[in-house]
C-alpha atoms as a PDB file:
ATOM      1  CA  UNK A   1      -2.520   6.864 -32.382  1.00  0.00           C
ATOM      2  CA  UNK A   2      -3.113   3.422 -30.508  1.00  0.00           C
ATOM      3  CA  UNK A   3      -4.166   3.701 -26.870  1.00  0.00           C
ATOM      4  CA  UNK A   4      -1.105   2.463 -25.542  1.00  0.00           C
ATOM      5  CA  UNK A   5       0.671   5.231 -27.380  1.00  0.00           C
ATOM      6  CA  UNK A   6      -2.041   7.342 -26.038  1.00  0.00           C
ATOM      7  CA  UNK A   7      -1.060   5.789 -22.690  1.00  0.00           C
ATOM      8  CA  UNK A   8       2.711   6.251 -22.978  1.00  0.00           C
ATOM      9  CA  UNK A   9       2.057   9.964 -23.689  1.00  0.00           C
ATOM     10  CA  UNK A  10       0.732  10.883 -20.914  1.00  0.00           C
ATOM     11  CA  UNK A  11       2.766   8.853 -19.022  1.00  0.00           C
ATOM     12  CA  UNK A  12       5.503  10.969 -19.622  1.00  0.00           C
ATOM     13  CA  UNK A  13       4.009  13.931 -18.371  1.00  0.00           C
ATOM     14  CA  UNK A  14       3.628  14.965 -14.326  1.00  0.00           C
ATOM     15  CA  UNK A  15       1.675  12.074 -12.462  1.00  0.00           C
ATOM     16  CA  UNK A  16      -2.112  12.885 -12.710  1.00  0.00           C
ATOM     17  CA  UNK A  17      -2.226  13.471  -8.768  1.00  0.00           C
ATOM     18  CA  UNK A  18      -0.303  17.241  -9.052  1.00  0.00           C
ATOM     19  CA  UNK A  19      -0.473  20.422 -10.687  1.00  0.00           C
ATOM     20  CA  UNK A  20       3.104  20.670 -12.695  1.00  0.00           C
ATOM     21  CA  UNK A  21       3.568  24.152 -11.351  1.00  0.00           C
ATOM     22  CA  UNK A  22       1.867  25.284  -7.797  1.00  0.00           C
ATOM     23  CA  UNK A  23       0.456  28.276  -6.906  1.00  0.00           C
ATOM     24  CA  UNK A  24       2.707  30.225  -4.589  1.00  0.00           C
ATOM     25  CA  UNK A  25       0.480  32.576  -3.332  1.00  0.00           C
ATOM     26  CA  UNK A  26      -1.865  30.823  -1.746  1.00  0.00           C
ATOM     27  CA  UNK A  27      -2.696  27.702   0.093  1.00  0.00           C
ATOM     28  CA  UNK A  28      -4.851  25.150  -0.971  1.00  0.00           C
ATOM     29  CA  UNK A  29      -6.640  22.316   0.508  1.00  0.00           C
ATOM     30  CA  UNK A  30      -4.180  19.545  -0.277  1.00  0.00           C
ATOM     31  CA  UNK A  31      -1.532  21.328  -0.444  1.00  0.00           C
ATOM     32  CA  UNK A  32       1.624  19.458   0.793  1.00  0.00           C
ATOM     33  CA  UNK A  33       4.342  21.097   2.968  1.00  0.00           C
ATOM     34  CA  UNK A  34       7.665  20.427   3.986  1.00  0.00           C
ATOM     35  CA  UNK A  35       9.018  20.414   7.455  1.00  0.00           C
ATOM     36  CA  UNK A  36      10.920  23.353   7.416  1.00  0.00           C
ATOM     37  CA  UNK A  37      13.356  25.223   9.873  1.00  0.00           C
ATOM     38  CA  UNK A  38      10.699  27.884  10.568  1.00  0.00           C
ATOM     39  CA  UNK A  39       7.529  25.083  10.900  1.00  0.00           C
ATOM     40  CA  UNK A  40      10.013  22.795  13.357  1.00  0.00           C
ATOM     41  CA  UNK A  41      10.243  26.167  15.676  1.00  0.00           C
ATOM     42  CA  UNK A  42       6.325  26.897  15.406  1.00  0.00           C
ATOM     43  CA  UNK A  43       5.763  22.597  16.374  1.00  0.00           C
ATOM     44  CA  UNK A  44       8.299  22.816  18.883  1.00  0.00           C
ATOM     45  CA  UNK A  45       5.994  25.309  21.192  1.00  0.00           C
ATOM     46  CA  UNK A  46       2.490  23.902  20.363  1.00  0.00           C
ATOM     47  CA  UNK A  47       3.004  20.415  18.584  1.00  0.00           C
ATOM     48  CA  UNK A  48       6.370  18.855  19.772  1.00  0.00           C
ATOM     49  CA  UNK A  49       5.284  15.320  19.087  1.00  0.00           C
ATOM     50  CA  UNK A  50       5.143  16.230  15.469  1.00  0.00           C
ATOM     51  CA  UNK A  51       8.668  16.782  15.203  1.00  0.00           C
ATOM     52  CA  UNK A  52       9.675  13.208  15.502  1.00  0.00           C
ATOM     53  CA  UNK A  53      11.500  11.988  12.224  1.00  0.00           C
ATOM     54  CA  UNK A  54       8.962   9.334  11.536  1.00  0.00           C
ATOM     55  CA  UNK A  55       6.557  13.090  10.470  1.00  0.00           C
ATOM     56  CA  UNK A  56       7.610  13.848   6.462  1.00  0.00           C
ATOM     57  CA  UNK A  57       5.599  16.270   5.339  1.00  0.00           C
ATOM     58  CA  UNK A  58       2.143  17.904   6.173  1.00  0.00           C
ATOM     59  CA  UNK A  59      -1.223  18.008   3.926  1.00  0.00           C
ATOM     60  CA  UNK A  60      -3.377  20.782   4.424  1.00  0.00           C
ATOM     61  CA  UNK A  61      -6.843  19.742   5.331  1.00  0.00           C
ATOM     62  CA  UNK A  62      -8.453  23.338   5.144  1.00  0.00           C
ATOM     63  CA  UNK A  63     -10.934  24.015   1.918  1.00  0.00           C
ATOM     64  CA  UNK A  64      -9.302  26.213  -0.059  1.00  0.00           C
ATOM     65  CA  UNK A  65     -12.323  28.537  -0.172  1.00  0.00           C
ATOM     66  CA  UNK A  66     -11.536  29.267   3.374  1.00  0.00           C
ATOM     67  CA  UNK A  67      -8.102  29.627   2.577  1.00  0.00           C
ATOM     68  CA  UNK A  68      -7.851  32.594  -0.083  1.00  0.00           C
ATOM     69  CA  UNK A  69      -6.922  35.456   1.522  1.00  0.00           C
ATOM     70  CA  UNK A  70      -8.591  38.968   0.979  1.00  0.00           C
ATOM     71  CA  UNK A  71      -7.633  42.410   0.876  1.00  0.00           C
ATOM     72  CA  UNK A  72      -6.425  42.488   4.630  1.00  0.00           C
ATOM     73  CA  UNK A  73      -4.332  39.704   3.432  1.00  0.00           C
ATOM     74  CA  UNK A  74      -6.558  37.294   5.619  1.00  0.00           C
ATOM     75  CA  UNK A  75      -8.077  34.761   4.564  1.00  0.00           C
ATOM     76  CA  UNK A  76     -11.900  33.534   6.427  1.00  0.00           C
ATOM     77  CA  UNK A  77     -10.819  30.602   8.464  1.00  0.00           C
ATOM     78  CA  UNK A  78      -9.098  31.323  11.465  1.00  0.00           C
ATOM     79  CA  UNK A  79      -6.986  27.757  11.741  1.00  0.00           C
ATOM     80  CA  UNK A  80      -5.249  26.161   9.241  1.00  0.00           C
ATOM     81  CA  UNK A  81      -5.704  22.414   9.508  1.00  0.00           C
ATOM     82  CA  UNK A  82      -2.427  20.207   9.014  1.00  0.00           C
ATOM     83  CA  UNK A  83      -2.866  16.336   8.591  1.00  0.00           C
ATOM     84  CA  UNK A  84       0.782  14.553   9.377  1.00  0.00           C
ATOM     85  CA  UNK A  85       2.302  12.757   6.036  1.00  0.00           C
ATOM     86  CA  UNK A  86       4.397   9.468   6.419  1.00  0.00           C
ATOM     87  CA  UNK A  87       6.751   7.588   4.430  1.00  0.00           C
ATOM     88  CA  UNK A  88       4.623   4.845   2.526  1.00  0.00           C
ATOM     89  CA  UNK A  89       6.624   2.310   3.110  1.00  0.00           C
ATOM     90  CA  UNK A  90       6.623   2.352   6.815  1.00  0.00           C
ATOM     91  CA  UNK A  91       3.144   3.135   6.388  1.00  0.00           C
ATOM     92  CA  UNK A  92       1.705   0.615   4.683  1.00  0.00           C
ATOM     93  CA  UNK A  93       4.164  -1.986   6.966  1.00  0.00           C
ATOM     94  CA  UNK A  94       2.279  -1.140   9.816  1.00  0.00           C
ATOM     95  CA  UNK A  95      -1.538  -1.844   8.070  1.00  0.00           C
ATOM     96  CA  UNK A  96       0.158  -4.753   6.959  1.00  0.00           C
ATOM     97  CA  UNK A  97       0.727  -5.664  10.770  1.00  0.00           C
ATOM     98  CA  UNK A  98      -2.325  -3.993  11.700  1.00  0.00           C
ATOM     99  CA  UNK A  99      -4.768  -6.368   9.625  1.00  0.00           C
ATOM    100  CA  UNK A 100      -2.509  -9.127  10.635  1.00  0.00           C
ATOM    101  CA  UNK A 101      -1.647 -10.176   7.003  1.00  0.00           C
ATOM    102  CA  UNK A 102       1.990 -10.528   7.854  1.00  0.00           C
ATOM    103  CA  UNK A 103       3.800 -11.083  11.086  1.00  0.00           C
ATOM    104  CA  UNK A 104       7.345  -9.371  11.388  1.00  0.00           C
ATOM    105  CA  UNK A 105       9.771 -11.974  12.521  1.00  0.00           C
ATOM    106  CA  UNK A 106      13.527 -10.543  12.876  1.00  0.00           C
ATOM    107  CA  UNK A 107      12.576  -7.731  10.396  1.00  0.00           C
ATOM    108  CA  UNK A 108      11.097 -10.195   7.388  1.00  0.00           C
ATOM    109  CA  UNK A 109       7.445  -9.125   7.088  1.00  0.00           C
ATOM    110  CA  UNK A 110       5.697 -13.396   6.355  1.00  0.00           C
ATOM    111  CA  UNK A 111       2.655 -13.555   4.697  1.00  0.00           C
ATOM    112  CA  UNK A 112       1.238 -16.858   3.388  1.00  0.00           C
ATOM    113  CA  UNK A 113      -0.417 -16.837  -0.004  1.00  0.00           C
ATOM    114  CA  UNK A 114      -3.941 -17.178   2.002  1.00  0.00           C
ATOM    115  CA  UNK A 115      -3.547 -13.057   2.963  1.00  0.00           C
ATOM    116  CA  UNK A 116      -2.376 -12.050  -0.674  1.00  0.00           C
ATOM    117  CA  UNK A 117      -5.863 -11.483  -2.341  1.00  0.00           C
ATOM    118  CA  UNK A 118      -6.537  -9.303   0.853  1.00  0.00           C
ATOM    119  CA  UNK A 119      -3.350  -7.480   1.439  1.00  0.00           C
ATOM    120  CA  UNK A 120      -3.222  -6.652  -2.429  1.00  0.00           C
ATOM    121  CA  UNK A 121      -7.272  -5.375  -2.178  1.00  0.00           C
ATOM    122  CA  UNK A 122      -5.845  -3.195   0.390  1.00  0.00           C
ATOM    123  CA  UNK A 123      -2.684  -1.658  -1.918  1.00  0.00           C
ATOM    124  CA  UNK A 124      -5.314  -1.085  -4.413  1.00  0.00           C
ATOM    125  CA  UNK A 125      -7.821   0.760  -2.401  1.00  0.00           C
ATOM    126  CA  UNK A 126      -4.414   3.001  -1.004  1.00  0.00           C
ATOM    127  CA  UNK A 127      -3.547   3.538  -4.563  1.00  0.00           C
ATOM    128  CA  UNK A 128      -7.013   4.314  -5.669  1.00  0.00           C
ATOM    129  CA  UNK A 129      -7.750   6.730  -2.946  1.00  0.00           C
ATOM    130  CA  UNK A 130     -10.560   4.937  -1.470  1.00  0.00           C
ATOM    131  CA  UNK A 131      -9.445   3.679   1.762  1.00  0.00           C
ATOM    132  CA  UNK A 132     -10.875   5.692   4.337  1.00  0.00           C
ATOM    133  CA  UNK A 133      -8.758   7.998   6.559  1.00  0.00           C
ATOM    134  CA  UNK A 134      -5.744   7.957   4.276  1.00  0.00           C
ATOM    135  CA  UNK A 135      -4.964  10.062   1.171  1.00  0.00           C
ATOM    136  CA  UNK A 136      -1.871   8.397  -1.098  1.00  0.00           C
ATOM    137  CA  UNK A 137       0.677  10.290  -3.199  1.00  0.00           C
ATOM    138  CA  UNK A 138       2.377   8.286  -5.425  1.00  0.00           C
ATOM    139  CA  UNK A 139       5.971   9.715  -5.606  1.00  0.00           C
ATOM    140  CA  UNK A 140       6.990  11.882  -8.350  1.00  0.00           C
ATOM    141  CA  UNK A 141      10.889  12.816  -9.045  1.00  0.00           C
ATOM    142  CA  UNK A 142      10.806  15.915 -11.535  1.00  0.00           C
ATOM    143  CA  UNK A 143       8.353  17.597  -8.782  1.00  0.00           C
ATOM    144  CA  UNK A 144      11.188  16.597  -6.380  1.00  0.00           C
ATOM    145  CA  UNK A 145       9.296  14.028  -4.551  1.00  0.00           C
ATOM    146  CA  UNK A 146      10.942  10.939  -5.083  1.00  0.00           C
ATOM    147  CA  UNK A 147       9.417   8.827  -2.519  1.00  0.00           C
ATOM    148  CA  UNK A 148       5.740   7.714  -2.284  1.00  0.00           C
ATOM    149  CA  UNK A 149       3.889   8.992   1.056  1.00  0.00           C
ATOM    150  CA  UNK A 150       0.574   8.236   2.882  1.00  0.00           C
ATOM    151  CA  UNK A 151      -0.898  11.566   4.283  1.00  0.00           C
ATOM    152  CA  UNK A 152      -3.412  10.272   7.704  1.00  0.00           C
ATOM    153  CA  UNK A 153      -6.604  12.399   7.587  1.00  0.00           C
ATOM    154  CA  UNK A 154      -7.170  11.903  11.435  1.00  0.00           C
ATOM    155  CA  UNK A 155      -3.546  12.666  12.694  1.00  0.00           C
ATOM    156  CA  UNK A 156      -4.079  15.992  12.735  1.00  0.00           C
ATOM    157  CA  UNK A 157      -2.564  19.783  13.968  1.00  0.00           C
ATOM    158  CA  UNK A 158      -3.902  23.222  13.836  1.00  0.00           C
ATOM    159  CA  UNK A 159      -2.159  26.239  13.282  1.00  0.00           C
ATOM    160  CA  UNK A 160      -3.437  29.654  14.364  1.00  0.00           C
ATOM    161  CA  UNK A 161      -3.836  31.435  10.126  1.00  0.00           C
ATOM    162  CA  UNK A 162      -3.031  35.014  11.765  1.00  0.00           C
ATOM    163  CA  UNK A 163       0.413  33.829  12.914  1.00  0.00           C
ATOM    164  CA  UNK A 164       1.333  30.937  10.664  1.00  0.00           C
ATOM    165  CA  UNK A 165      -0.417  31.824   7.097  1.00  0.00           C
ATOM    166  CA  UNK A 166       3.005  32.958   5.452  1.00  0.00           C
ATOM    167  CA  UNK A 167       5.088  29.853   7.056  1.00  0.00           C
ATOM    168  CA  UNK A 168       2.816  27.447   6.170  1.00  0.00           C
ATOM    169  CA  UNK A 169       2.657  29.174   2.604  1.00  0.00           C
ATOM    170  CA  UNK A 170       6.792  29.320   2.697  1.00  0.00           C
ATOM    171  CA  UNK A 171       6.619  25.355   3.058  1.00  0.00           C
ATOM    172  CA  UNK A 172       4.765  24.431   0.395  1.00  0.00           C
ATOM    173  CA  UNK A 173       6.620  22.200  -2.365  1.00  0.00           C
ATOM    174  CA  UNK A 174       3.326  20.305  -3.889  1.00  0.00           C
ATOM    175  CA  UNK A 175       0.252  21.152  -5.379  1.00  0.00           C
ATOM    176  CA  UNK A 176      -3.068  18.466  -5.951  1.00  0.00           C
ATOM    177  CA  UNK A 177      -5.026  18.860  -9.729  1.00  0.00           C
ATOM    178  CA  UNK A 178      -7.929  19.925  -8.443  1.00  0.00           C
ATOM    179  CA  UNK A 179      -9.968  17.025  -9.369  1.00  0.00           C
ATOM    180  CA  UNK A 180      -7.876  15.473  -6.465  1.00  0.00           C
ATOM    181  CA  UNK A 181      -8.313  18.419  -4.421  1.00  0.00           C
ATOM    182  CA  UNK A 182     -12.038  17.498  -4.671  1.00  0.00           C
ATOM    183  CA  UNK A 183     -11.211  13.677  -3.928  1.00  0.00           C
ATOM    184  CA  UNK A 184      -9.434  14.967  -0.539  1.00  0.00           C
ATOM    185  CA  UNK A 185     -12.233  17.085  -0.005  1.00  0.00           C
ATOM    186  CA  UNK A 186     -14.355  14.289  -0.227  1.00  0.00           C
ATOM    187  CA  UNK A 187     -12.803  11.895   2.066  1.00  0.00           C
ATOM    188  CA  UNK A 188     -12.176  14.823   5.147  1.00  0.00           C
ATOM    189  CA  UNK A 189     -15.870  15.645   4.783  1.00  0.00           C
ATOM    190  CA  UNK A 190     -17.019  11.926   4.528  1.00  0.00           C
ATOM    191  CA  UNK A 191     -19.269  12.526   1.834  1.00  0.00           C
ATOM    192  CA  UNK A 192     -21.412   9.366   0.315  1.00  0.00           C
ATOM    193  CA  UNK A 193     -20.905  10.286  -3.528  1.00  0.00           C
ATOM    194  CA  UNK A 194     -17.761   9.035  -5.700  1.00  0.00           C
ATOM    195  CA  UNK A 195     -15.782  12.327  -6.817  1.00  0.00           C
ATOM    196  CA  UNK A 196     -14.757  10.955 -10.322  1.00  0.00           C
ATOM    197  CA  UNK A 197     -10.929  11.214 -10.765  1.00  0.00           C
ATOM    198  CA  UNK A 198      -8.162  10.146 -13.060  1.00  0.00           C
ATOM    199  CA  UNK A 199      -7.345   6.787 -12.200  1.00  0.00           C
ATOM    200  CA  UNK A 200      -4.693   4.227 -12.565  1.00  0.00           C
ATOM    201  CA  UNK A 201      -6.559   2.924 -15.760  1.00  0.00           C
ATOM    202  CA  UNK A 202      -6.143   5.999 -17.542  1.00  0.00           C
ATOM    203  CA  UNK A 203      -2.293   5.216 -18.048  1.00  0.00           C
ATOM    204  CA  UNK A 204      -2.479   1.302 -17.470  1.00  0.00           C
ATOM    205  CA  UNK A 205      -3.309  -1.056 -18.712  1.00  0.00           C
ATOM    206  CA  UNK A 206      -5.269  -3.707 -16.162  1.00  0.00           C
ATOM    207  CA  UNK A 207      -2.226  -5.960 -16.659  1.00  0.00           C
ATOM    208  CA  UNK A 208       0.183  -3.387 -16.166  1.00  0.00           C
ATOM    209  CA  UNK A 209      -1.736  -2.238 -12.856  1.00  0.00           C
ATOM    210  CA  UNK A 210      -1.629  -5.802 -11.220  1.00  0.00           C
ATOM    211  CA  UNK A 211       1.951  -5.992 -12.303  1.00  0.00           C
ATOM    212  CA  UNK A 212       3.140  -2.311 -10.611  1.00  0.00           C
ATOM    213  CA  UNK A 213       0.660  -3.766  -7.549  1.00  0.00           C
ATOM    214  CA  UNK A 214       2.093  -7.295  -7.237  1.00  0.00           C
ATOM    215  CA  UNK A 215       5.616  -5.776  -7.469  1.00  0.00           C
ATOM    216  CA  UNK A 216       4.962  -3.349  -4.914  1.00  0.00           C
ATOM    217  CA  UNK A 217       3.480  -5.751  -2.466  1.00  0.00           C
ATOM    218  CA  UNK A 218       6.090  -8.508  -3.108  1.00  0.00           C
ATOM    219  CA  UNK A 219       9.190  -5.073  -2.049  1.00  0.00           C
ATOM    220  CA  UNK A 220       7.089  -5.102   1.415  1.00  0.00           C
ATOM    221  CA  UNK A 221       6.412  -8.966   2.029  1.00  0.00           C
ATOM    222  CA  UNK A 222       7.633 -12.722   1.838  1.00  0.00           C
ATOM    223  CA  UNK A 223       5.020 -14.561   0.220  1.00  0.00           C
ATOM    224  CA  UNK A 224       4.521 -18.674   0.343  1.00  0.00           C
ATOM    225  CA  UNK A 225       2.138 -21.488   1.121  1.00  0.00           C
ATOM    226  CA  UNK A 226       1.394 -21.792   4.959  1.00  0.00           C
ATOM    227  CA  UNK A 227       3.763 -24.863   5.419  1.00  0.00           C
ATOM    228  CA  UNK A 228       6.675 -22.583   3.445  1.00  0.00           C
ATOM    229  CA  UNK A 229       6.015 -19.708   5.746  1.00  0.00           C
ATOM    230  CA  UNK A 230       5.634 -22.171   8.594  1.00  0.00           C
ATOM    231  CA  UNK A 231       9.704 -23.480   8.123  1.00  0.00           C
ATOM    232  CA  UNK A 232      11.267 -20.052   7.274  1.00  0.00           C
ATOM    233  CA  UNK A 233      10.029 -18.723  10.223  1.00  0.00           C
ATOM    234  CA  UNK A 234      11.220 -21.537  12.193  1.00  0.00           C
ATOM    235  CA  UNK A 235      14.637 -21.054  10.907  1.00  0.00           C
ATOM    236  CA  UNK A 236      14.518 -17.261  10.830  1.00  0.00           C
ATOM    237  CA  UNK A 237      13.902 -18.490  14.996  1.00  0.00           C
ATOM    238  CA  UNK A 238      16.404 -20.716  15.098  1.00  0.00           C
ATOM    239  CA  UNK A 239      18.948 -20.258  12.616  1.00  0.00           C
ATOM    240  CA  UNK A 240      19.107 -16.411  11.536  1.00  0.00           C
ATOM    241  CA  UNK A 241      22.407 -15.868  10.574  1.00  0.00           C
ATOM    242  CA  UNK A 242      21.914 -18.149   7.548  1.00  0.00           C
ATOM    243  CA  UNK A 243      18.792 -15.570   6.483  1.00  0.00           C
ATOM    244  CA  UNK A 244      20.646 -12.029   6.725  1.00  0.00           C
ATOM    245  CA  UNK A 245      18.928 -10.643   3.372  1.00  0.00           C
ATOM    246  CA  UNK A 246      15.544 -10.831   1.365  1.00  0.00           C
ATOM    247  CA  UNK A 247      17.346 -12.590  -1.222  1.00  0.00           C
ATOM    248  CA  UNK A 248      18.330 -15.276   1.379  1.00  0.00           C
ATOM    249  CA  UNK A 249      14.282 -15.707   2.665  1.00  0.00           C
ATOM    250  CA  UNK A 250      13.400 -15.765  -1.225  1.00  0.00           C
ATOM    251  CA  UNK A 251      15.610 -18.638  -1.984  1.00  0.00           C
ATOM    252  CA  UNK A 252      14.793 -20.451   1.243  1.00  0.00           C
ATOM    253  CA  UNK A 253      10.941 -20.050  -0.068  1.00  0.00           C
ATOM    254  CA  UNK A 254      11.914 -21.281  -3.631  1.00  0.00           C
ATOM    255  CA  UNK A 255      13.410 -24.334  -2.334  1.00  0.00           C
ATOM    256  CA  UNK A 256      11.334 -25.035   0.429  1.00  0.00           C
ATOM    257  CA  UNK A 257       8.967 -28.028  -1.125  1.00  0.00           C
ATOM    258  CA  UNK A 258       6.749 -29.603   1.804  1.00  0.00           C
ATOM    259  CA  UNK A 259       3.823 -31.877   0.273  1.00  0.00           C
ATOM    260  CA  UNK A 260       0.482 -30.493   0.647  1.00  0.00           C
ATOM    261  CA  UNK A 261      -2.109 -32.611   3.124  1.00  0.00           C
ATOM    262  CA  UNK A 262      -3.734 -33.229  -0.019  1.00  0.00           C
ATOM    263  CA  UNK A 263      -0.256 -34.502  -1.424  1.00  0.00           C
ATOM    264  CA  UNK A 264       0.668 -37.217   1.365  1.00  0.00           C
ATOM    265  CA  UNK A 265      -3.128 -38.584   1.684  1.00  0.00           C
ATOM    266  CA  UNK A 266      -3.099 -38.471  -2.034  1.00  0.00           C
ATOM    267  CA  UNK A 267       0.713 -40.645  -1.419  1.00  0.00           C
ATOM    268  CA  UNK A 268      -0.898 -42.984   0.760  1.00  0.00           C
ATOM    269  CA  UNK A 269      -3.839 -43.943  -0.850  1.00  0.00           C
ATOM    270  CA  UNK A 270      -1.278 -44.294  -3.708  1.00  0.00           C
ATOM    271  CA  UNK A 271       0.433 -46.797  -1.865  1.00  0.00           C
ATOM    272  CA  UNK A 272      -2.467 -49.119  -0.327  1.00  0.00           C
ATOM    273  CA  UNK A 273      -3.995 -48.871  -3.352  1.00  0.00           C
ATOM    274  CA  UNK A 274      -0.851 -50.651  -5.438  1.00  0.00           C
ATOM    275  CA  UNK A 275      -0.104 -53.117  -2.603  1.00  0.00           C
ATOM    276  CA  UNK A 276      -3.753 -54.147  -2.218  1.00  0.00           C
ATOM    277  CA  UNK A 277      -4.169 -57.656  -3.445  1.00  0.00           C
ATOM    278  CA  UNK A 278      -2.886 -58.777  -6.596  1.00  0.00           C
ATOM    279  CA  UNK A 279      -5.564 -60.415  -7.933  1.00  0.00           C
ATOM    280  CA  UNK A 280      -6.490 -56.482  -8.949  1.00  0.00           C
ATOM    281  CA  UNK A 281      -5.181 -55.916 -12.473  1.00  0.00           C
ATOM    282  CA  UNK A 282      -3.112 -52.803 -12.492  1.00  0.00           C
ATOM    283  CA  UNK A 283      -5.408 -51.409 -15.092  1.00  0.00           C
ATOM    284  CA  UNK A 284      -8.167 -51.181 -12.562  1.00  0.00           C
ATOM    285  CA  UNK A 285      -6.148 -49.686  -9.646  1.00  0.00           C
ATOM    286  CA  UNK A 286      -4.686 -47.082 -12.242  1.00  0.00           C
ATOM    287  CA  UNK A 287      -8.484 -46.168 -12.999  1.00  0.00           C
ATOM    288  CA  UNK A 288      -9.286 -46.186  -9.275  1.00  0.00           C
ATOM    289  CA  UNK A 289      -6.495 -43.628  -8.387  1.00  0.00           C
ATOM    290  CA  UNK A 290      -7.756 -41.226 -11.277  1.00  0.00           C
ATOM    291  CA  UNK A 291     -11.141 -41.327 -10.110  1.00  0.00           C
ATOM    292  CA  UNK A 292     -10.459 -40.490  -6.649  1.00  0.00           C
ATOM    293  CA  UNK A 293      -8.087 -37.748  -8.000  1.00  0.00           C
ATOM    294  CA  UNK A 294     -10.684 -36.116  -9.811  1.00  0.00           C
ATOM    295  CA  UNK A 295     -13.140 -35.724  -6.551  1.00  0.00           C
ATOM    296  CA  UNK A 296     -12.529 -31.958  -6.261  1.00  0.00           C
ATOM    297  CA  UNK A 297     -13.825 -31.949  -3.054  1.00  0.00           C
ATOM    298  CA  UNK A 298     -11.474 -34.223  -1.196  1.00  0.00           C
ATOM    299  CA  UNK A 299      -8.652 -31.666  -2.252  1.00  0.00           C
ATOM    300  CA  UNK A 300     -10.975 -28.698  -0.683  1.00  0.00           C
ATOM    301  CA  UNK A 301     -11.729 -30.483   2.119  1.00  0.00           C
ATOM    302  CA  UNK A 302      -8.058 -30.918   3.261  1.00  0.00           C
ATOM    303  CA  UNK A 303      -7.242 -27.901   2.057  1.00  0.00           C
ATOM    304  CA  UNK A 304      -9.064 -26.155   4.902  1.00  0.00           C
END
């Protein structure tokens, strides 16, 4: 069998991140819960903040060591530690913002093609795990998780494990592998050593990776040279009923074509150059252009 077959194989199979079937009878550190009826009346008398809509799920930050209850049916930590889980989307929006990558103007997230190398390093780094203070989950439909969310290590609740063991346990729809349980581990106890893990290069290949990337970037962002970016925000400004949709700002960007500085200097040497005096054959102007077309450095120079 041909590693891409190999590939497609396990592709088919439950995302590397989760456990196909969870353990219902305990908790586990990375264990991911759902906001039920009975968790929504426990948050509403010690964490009401945590009820607002923007809150998906929870992760549970606890080891799962401490978590494994006994013959008293208690287990040896006395809190259970809950970090809040967001939609990705809106999460990864905001560290867009945050770095200053894009700027939101009417709703249309800009970025010029200077931030891409930077805001794609920082998809990757999400996707990979490695980002600190944020674990990813990469959604998963058959598990009955069909959106992708971003869990934030440092937005955190506790719950008393006495009281709130069973509800917790009651809310729990998703399970980590435990390799990934060890990668969460990791990153809450900010330990210096890689935990190795199934990656994204397991199932793709490094094309296929920057493609699922790019694509995901491009759903979140506008993406153009600074002078493109530059006019569609002016009309977004000025004229925003004629940009109502993504597909609008996409074709605006498409045929938007402004001439580089490099382009008009380029232009005008063009043009002294062929009006200069005639007693220059045309030969020798021709060559003249070509040479100073081929100084790489006068392009970088006005390209800063």
């Amino acid at each position: 069998m041909s590693e891409n077959e190999n590939k497609q194989t396990f592709i088919s199979k439950i995302h590397f991140t989760y456990k196909e079937v969870y353990d219902t009878s305990s908790l586990c550190q990375g264990d991911l819960l759902k906001i039920t009826d009975e968790l929504k009346g426990i948050l509403k008398d010690i964490h009401p903040y945590f009820l607002n809509e923007q809150y998906k799920y929870f992760m549970v930050l606890t080891q799962s060591c401490d978590l494994v209850r006994r013959g008293n049916d208690k287990c040896k930590t006395p809190y259970i530690t809950l970090a809040a889980v967001k939609d990705f989307d809106d999460a990864f929006k905001n560290l867009l913002l945050k770095n200053k990558y894009v700027e939101d103007i009417n709703g249309f997230l800009l970025m010029d093609t200077k931030n891409w190398n930077r805001a794609y390093q920082l998809l990757e780094r999400l996707y990979n795990n490695t980002e600190s203070d944020y674990f990813f989950l990469y959604k998963e439909g058959t598990l009955g998780f069909p959106n992708s969310m971003l869990a934030y290590l440092k937005v955190s609740i506790t719950l008393k494990a006495d009281l709130h063991y069973e509800q917790c346990l009651s809310a729990k729809v998703l399970e980590l592998s435990d390799e990934f349980k060890a990668k969460l581990g990791w990153l809450v106890g900010n330990i210096y050593s890689r935990v190795g893990t199934t990656d994204w290069d397991s199932i793709k290949t490094e094309a296929e990776k920057k493609n699922m990337l790019s694509d995901e970037l491009k759903s979140h962002c506008i993406t153009g040279e600074k002078t493109q970016i530059a006019e569609l925000r002016k009309q977004l400004i000025t004229n925003s009923e004629l940009i109502q949709t993504t597909e609008n700002a996409l074709d605006f960007i498409t045929n938007c074509h402004i001439e580089s500085k490099y382009d008009q200097v380029i232009n005008v040497i063009e043009d002294i150059i062929n009006t200069s005096s005639k007693k220059i054959p045309n030969n020798e102007k021709e060559l003249l252009l070509r040479t100073i077309k081929s100084r790489s450095i006068l392009k970088a120079l006005l390209s800063k």
